[in-house]
Protein backbone atom coordinates (compact mmCIF):
# COMPACT_ATOMS: atom_id res chain seq x y z
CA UNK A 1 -49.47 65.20 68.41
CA UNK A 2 -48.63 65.62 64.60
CA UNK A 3 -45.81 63.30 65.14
CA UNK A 4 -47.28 60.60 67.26
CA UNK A 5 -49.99 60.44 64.52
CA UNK A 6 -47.34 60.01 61.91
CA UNK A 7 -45.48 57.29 63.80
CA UNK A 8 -49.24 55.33 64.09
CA UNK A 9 -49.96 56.18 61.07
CA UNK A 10 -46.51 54.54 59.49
CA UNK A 11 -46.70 51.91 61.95
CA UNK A 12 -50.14 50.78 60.66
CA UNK A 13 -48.81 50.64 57.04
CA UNK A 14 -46.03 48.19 57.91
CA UNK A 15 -48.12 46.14 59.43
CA UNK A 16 -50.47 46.46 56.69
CA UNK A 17 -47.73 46.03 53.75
CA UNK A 18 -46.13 43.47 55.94
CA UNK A 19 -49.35 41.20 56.11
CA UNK A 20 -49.65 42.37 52.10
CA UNK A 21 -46.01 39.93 51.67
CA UNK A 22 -47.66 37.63 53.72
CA UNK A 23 -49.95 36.64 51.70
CA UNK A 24 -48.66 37.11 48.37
CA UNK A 25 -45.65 34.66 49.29
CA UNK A 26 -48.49 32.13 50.82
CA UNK A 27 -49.67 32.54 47.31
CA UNK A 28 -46.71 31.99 45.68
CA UNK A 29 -46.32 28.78 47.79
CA UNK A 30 -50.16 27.46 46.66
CA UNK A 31 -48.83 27.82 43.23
CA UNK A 32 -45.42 26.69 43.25
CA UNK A 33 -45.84 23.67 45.08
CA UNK A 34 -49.55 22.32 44.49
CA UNK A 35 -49.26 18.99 46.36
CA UNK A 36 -47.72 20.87 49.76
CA UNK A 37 -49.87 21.89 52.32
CA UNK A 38 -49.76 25.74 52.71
CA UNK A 39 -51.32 27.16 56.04
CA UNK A 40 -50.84 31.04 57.46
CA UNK A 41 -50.67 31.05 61.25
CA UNK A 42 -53.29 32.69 63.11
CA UNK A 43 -52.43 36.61 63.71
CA UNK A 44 -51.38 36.76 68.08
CA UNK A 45 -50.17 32.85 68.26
CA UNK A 46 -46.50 32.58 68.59
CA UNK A 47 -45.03 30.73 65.60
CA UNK A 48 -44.13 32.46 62.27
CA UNK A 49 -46.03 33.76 59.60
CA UNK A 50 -46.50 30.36 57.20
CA UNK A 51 -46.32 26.56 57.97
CA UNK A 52 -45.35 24.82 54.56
CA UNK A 53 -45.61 20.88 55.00
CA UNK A 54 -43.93 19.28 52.57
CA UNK A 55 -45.65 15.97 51.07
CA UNK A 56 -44.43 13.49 48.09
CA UNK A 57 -46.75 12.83 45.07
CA UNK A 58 -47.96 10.11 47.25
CA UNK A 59 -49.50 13.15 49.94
CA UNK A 60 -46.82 11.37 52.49
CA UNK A 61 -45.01 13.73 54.61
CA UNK A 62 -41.14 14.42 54.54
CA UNK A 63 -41.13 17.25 56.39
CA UNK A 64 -42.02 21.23 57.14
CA UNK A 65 -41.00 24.73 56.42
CA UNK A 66 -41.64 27.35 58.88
CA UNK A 67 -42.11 30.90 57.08
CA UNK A 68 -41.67 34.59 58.62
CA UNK A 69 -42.08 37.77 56.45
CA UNK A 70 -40.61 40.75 57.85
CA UNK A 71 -40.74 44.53 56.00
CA UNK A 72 -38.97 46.45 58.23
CA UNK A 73 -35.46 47.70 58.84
CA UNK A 74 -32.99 44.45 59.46
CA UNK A 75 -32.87 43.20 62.81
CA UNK A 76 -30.75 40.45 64.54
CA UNK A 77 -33.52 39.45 67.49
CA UNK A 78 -35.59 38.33 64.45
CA UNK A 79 -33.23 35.42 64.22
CA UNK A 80 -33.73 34.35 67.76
CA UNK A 81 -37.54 34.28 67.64
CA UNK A 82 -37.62 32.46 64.30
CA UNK A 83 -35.19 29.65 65.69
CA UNK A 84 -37.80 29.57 68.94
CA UNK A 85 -40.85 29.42 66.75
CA UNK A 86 -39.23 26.67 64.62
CA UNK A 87 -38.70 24.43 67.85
CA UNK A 88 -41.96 25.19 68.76
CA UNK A 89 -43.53 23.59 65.56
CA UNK A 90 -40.81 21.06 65.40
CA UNK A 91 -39.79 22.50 61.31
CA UNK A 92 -37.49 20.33 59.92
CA UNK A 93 -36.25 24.23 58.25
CA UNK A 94 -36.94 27.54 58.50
CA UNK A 95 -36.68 31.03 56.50
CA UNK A 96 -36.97 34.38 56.85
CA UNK A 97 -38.08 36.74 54.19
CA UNK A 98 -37.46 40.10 54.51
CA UNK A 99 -37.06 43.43 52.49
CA UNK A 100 -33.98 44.88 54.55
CA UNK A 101 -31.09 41.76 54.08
CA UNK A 102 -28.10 41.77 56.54
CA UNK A 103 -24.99 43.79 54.92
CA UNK A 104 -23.07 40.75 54.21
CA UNK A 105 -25.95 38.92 52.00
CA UNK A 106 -27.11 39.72 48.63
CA UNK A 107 -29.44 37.16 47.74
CA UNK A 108 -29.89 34.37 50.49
CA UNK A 109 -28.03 32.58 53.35
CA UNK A 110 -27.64 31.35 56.79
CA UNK A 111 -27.54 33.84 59.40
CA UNK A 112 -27.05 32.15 62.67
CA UNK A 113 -28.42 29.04 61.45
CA UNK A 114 -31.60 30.66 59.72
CA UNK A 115 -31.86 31.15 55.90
CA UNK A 116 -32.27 34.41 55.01
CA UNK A 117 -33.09 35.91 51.55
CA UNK A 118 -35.95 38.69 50.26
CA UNK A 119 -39.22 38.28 48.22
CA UNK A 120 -36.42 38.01 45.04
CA UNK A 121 -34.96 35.05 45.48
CA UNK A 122 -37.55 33.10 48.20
CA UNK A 123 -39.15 30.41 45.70
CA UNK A 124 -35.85 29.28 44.31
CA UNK A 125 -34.59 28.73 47.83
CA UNK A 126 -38.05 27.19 48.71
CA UNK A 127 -37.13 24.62 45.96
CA UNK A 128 -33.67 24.23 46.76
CA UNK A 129 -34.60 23.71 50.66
CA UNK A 130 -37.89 21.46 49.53
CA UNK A 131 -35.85 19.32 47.43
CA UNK A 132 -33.42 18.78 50.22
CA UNK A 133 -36.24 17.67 52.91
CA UNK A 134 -37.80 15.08 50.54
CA UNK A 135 -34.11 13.91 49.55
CA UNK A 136 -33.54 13.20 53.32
CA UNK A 137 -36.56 11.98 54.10
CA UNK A 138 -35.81 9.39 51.34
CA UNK A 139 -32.85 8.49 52.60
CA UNK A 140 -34.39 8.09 55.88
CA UNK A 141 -37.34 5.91 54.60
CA UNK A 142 -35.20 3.78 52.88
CA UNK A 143 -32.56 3.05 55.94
CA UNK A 144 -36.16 2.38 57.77
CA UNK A 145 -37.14 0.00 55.16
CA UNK A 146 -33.91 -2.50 55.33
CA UNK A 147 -33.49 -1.90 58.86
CA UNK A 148 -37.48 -3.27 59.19
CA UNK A 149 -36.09 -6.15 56.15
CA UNK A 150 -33.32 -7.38 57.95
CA UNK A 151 -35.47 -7.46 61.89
CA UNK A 152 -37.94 -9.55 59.78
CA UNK A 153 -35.35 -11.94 58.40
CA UNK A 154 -33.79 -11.92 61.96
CA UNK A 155 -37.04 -12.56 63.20
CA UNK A 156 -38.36 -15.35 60.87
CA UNK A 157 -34.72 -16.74 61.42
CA UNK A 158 -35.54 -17.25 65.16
CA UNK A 159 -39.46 -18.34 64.39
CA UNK A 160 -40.68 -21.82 64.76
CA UNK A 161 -42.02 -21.91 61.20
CA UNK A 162 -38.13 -21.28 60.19
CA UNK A 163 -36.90 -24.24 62.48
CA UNK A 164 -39.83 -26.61 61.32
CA UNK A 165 -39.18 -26.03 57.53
CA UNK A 166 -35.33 -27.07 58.16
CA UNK A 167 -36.21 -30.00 59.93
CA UNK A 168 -38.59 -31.25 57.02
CA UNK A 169 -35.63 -30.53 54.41
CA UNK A 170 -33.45 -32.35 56.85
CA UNK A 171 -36.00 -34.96 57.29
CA UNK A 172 -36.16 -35.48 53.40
CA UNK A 173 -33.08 -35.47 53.19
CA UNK A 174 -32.30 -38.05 55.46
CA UNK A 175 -35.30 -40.32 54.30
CA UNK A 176 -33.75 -39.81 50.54
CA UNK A 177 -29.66 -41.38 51.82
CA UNK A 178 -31.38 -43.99 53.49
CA UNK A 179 -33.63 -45.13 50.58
CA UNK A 180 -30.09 -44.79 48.84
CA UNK A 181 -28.00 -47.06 50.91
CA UNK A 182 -30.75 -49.69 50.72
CA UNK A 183 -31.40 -49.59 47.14
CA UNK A 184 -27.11 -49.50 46.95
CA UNK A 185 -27.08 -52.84 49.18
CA UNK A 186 -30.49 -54.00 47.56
CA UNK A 187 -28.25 -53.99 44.24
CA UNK A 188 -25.07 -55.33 45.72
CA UNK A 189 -27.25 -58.50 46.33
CA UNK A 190 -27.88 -58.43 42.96
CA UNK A 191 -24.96 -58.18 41.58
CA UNK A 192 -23.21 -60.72 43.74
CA UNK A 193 -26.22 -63.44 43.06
CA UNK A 194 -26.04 -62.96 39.43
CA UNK A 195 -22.06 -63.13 40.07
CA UNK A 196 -22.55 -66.10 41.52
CA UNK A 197 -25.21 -67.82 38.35
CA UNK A 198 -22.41 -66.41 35.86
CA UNK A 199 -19.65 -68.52 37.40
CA UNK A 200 -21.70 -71.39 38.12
CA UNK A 201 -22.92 -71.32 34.24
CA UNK A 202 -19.14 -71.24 33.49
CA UNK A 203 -18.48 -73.83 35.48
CA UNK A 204 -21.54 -76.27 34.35
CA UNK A 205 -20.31 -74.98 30.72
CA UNK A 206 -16.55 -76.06 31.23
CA UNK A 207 -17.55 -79.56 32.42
CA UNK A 208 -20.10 -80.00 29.76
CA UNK A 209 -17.07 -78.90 27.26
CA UNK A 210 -14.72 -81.50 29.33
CA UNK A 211 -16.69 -84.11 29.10
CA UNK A 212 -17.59 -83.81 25.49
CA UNK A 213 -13.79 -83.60 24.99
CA UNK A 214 -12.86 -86.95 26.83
CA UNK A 215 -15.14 -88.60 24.49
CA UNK A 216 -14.68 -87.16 21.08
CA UNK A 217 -11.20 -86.69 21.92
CA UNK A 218 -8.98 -84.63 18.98
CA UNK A 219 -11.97 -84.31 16.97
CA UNK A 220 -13.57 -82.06 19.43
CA UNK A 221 -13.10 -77.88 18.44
CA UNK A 222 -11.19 -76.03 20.44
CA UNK A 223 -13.05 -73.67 22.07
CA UNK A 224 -11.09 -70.39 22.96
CA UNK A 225 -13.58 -69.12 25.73
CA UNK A 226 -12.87 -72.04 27.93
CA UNK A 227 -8.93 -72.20 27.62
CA UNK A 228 -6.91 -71.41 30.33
CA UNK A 229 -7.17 -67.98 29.59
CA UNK A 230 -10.78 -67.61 30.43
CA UNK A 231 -9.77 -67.04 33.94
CA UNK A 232 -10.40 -70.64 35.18
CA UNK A 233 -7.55 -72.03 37.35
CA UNK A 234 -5.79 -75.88 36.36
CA UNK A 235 -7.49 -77.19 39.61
CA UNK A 236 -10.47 -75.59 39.12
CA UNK A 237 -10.86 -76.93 35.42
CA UNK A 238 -12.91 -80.33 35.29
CA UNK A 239 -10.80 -82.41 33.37
C-alpha cells in the first residue's frame, strides 16, 4: 500500500510540475512575442499543450506553432502523438519541450520530423522557427500577389474596355494620316498653282523685256535673269 501511495503520490507531482512548464513557457511566449496569439489547450482534448499563431505587425496570419511540454523520462511514442496532434490543428510546425532530451541531442533538433529541445534553449528556437513561418508566408503572399497581377492584366487584356480603347487609338490614328494625306495633296495644289503663276510671270516678264528690246534696240540693259540661262528654252523665248 506504501508503494502504490508513493507511485500516486509521484505521479501527481509530474503532472503537477508538468502543467507548472506549461504555463511558464505559455508565459514566456506572451512575453516574447506580444503581437502572436498564445492559447493553452483545454486539459482532456487531444492536441498539444499550446497553440502559438503567428501574426505580422499587421495582426495577419502566417502561420501556427503547436506546443507540447513533457517532464518525464524521454520517450519515442511522444513523437508520434505530437505529429497526430499537429495534423489535427493543421500547424504549419511543431515542438516538443521536454526535460529528458534524446541521447543524441544536446540542445535542439529534429527527431523524426519534430523539433525537439528543453526549457533551455525553447525561445531561441521559437524565434528561429517564427522567423521562418513569416519568411515563407512572405514568399507565399508575394507569389499570390503577381500571380493575382498578371490574371488581372490577362484579364483586362481579354476585356471589352481593353479592345474599345485600341480601337479609339486606332481610330485616331487613322483620322490623324488621313487629315495628313489631304492637307499633303491640299498643298501639292498649292504648290503646283503657284508653280504655274511663277512661270507665267516669267513668261509675261520675258515678253515685256522682248518687246522693250525690239524697240530700244542696243540701248536696252542687258538683263542677266532673262538670258538663256534663266532656264527658258530658244523656242520658248518671245523674240
Amino acid at each position: 500500500m506504501l508503494d502504490e501511495a508513493q507511485r500516486k503520490a509521484s505521479g501527481v507531482s509530474q503532472q503537477v510540475q508538468g502543467e507548472v512548464l506549461e504555463v511558464d513557457l505559455e508565459e514566456q511566449l506572451k512575453v516574447t512575442f506580444p503581437t502572436d496569439s498564445i492559447e493553452p489547450i483545454a486539459k482532456g482534448v487531444k492536441g498539444g499543450d499550446i497553440v502559438q499563431v503567428v501574426k505580422n505587425s499587421m495582426g495577419k496570419i502566417a502561420g501556427t506553432i503547436l506546443w507540447e511540454t513533457k517532464r518525464a523520462k524521454w520517450t519515442p511514442s511522444w513523437l508520434a502523438k505530437l505529429r497526430e496532434d499537429a495534423r489535427k490543428v493543421s500547424a504549419t510546425s511543431s515542438i516538443l519541450v521536454t526535460e529528458e532530451l534524446p541521447k543524441n541531442i544536446s540542445s535542439f533538433g529534429f527527431v523524426d520530423s519534430v523539433l525537439v529541445t528543453n526549457y533551455n534553449f525553447s525561445m531561441s528556437l521559437a524565434v528561429l522557427v517564427r522567423r521562418g513561418i513569416m519568411q515563407t508566408a512572405a514568399a507565399k503572399s508575394a507569389a499570390e500577389n503577381k500571380d493575382e497581377t498578371l490574371e488581372m492584366v490577362y484579364q483586362y487584356l481579354q476585356s471589352d474596355a481593353f479592345r474599345h480603347r485600341i480601337e479609339g487609338y486606332v481610330e485616331s490614328i487613322n483620322t490623324m494620316k488621313t487629315d495628313l494625306d489631304s492637307e499633303k495633296r491640299s498643298m501639292e495644289r498649292i504648290w503646283k498653282r503657284r508653280e504655274m503663276q511663277i512661270v507665267k510671270a516669267e513668261l509675261s516678264m520675258s515678253k515685256l523685256a522682248g518687246e522693250l528690246e525690239g524697240i530700244m534696240g542696243s540701248a536696252f540693259p542687258t538683263i542677266k535673269q532673262l538670258s538663256l540661262d534663266s532656264g527658258i528654252d530658244d523656242d520658248e523665248k518671245p523674240y
